[in-house]
N, C-alpha and C. Protein backbone atom coordinates (compact mmCIF):
# COMPACT_ATOMS: atom_id res chain seq x y z
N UNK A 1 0.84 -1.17 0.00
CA UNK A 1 0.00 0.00 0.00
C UNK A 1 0.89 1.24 0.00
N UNK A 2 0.50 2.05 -0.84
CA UNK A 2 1.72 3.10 -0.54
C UNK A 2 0.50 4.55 -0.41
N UNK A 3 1.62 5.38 0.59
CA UNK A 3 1.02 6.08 1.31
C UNK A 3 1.34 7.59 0.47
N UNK A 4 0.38 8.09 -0.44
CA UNK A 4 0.13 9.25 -0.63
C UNK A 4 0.73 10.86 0.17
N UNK A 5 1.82 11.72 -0.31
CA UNK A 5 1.64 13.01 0.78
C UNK A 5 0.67 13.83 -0.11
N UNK A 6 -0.16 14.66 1.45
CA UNK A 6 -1.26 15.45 1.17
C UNK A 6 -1.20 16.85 2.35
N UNK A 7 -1.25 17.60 1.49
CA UNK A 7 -0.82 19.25 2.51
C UNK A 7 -2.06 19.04 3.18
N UNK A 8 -3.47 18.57 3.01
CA UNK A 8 -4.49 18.46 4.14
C UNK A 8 -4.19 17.46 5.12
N UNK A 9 -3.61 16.70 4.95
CA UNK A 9 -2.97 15.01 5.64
C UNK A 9 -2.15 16.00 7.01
N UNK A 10 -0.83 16.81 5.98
CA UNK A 10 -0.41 17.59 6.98
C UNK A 10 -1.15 18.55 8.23
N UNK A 11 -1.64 19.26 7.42
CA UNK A 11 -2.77 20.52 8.71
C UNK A 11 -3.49 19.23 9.70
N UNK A 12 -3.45 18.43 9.12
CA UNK A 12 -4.68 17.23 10.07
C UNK A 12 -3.85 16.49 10.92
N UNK A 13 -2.91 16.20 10.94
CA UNK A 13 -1.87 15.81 11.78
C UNK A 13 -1.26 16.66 12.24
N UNK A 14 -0.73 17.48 12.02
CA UNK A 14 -0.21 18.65 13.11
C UNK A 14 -1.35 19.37 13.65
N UNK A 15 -2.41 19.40 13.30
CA UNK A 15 -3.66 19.99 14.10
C UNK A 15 -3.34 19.47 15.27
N UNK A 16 -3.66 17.70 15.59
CA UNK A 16 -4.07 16.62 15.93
C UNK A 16 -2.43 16.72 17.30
N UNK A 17 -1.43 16.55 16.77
CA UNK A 17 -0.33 16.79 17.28
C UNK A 17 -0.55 17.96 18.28
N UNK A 18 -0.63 19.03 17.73
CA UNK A 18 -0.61 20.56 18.66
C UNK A 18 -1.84 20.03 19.77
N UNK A 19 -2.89 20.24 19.54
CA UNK A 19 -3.99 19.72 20.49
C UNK A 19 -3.52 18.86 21.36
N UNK A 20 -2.77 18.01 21.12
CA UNK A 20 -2.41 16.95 22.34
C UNK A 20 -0.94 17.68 23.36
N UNK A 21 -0.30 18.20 22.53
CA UNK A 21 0.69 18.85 23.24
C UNK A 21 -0.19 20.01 24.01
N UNK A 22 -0.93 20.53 23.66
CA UNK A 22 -1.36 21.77 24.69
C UNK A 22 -2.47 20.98 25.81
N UNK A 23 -3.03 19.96 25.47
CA UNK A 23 -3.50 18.93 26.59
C UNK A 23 -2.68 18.27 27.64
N UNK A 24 -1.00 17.87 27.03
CA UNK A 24 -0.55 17.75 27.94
C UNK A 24 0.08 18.92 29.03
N UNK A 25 0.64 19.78 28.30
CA UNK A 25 1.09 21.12 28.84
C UNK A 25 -0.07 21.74 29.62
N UNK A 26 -1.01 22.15 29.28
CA UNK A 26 -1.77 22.67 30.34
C UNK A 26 -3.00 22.11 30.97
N UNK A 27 -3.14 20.67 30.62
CA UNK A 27 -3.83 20.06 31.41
C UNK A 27 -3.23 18.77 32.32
N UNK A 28 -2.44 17.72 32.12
CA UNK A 28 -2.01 16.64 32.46
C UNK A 28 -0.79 17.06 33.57
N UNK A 29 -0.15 17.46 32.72
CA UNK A 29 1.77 17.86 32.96
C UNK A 29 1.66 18.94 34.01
N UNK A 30 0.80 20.07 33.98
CA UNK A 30 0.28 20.70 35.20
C UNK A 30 -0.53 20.32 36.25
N UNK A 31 -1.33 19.36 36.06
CA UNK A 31 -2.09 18.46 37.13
C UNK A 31 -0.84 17.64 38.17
N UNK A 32 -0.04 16.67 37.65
CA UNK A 32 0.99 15.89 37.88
C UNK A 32 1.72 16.95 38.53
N UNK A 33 1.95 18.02 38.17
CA UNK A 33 3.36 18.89 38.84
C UNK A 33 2.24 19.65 39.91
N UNK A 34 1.20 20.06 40.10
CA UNK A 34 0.69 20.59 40.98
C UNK A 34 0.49 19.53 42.36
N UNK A 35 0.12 18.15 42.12
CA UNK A 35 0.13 16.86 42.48
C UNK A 35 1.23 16.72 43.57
N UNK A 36 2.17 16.72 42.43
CA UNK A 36 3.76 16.17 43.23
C UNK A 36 4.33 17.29 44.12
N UNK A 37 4.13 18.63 43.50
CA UNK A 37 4.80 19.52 43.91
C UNK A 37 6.57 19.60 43.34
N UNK A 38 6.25 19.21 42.09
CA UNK A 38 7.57 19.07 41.09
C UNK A 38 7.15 18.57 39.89
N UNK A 39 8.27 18.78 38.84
CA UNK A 39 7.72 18.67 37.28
C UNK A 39 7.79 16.90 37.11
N UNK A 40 6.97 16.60 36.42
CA UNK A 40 7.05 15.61 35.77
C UNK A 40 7.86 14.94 35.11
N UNK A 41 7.85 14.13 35.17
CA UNK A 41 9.03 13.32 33.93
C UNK A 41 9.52 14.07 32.15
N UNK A 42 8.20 14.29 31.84
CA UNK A 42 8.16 15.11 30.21
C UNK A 42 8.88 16.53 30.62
N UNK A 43 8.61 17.18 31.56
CA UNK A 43 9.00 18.50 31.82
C UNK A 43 10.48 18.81 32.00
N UNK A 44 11.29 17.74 31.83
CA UNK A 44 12.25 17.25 32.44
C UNK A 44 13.46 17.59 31.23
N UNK A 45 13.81 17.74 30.66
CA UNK A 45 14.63 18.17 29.45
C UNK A 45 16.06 17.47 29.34
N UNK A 46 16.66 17.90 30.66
CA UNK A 46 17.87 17.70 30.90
C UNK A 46 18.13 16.20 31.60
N UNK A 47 16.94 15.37 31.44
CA UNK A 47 16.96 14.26 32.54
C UNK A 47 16.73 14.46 33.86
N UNK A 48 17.14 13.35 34.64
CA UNK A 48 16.24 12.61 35.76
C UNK A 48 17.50 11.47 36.40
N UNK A 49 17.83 11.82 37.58
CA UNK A 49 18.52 10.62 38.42
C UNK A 49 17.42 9.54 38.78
N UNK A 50 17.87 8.62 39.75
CA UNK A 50 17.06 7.64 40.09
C UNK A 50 16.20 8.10 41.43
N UNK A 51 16.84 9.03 41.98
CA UNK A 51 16.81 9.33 42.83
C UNK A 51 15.60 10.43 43.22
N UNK A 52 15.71 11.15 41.49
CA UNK A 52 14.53 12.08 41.00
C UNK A 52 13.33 11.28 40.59
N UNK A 53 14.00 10.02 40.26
CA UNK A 53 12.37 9.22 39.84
C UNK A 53 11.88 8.81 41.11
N UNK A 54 12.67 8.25 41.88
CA UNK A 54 11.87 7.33 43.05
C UNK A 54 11.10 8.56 44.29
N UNK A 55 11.70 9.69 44.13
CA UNK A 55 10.82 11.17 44.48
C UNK A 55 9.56 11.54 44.34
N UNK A 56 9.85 11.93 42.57
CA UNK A 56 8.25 11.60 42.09
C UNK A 56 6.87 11.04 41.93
N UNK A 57 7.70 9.72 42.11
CA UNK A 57 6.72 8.78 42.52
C UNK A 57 6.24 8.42 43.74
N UNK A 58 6.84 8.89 44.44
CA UNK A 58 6.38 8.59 46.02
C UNK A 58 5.57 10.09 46.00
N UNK A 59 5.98 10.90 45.50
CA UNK A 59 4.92 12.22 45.59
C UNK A 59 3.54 12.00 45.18
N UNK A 60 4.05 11.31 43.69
CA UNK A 60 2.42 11.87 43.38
C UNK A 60 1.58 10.76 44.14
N UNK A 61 2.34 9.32 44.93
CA UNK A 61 1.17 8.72 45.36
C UNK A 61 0.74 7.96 44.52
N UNK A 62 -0.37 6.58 44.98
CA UNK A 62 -0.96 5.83 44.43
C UNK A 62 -2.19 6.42 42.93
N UNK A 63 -2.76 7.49 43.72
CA UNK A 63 -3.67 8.26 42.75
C UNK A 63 -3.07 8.81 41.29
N UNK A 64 -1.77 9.52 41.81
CA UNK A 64 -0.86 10.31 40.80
C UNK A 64 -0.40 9.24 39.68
N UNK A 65 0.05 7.92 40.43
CA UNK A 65 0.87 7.21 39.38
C UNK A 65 -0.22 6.70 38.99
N UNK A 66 -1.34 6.65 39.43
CA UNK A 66 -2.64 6.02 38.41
C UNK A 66 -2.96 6.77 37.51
N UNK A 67 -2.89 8.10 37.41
CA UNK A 67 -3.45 8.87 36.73
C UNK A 67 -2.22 8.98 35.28
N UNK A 68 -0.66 9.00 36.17
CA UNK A 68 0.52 9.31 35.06
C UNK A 68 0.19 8.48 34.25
N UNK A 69 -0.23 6.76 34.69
CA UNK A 69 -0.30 5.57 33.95
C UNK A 69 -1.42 5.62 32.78
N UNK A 70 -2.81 6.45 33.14
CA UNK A 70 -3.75 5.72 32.41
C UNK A 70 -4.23 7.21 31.44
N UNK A 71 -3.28 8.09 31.98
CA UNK A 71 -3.73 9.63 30.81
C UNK A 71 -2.64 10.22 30.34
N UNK A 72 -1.47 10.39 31.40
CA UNK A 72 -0.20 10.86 30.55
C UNK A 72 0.42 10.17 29.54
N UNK A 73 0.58 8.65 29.80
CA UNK A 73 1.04 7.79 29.22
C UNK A 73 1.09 7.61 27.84
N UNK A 74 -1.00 7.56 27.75
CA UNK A 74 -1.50 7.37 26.09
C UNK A 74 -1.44 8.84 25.66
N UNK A 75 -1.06 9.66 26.23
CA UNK A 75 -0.52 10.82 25.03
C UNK A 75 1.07 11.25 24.88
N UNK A 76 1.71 10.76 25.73
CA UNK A 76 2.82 10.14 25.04
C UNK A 76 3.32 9.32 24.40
N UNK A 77 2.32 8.83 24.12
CA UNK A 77 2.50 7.11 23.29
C UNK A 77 2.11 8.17 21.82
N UNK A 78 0.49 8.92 21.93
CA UNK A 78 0.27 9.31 20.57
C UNK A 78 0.78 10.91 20.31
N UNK A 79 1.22 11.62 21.03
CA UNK A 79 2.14 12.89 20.20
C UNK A 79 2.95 12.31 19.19
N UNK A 80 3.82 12.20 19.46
CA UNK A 80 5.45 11.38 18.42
C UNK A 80 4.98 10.80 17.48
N UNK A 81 3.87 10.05 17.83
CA UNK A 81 2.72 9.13 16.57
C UNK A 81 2.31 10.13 15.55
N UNK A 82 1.63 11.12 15.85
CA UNK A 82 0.54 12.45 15.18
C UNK A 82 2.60 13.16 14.77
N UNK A 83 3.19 13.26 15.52
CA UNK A 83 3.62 14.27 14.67
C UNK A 83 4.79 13.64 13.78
N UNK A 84 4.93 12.47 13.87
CA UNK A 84 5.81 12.15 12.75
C UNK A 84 5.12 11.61 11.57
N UNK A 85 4.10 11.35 12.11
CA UNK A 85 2.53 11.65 10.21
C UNK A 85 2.79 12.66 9.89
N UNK A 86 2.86 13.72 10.63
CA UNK A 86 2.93 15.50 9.85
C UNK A 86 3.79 15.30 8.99
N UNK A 87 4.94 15.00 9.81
CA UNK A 87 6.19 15.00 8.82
C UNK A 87 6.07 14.02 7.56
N UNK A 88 5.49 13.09 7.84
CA UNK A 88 5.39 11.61 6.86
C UNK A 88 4.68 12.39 5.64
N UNK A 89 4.10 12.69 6.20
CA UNK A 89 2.95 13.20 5.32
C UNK A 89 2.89 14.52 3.97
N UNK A 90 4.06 15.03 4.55
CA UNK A 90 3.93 16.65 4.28
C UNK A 90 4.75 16.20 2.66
N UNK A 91 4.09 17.30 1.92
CA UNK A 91 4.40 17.20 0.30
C UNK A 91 6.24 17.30 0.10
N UNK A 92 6.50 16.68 -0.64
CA UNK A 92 7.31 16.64 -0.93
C UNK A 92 8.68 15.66 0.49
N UNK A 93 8.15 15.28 1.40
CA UNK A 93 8.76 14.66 2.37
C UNK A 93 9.77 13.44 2.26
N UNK A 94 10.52 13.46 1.16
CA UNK A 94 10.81 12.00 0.54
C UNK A 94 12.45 12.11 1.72
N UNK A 95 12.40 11.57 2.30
CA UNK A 95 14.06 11.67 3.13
C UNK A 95 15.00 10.94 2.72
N UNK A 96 14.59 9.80 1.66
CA UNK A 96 15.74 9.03 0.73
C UNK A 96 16.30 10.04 -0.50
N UNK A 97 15.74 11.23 -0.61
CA UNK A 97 16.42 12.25 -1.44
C UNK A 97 17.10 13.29 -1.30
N UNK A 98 17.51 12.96 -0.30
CA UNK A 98 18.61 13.98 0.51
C UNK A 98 19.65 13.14 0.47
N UNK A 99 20.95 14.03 0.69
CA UNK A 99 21.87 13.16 0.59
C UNK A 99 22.85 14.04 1.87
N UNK A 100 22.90 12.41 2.78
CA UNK A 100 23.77 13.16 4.29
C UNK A 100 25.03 13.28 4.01
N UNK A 101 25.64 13.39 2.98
CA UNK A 101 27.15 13.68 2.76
C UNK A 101 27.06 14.70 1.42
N UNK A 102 27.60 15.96 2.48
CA UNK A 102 27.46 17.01 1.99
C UNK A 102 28.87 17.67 1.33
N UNK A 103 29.39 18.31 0.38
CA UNK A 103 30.65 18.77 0.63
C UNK A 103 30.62 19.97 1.53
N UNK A 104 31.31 20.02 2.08
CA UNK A 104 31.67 21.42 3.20
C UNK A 104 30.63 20.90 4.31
N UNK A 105 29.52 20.55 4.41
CA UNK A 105 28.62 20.24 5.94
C UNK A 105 28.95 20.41 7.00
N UNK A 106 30.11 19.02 6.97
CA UNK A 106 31.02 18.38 7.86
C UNK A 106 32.34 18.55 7.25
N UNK A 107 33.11 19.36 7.21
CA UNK A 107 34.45 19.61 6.77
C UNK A 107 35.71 18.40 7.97
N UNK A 108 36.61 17.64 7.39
CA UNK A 108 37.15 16.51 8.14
C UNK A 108 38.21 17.79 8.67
């Protein structure tokens, strides 16, 4: 089956993408950090010791890690999903037509 790019395919997946990122950002990821009284795992940029995980989780509690498990989870599972369709999708997106050896790019 081969998969068609379509500039509406795009707007519909990055729609789809943005909406879930501003669900997690100002609904989930702020629930969890208001919860714990510290950022979340996603909020986290620079990483996380063990020491920062086993924190968190004792913060947010039985409720918190139920909640990280059964709402943060499946929209981190589907952002990355929605937004690498955008990209899949978007006209002209062919990434076997690029070529990673550039002259000058990477000068040895």
């Amino acid at each position: 089956m081969k998969i068609g790019h379509s500039g509406k395919a795009t707007i519909l997946f990055g729609l789809g993408a943005t909406i879930i990122y501003l669900v997690m950002v100002l609904g989930t990821l702020r629930y969890l950090s208001d919860l714990a009284g510290a950022l979340p795992f996603d909020l986290r940029p620079s990483g996380y010791s063990q020491a920062d995980t086993v924190g968190l989780l004792e913060a947010l509690g039985g409720t918190g890690r139920h909640y990280y498990l059964t709402r943060q989870i499946p929209l981190d599972t589907l952002y990355p999903a929605l937004d690498l369709s955008r990209f899949r999708s978007a006209p002209g997106a062919h990434l076997g037509d690029f070529s990673f050896e550039s002259q000058g790019a990477f000068p040895a």
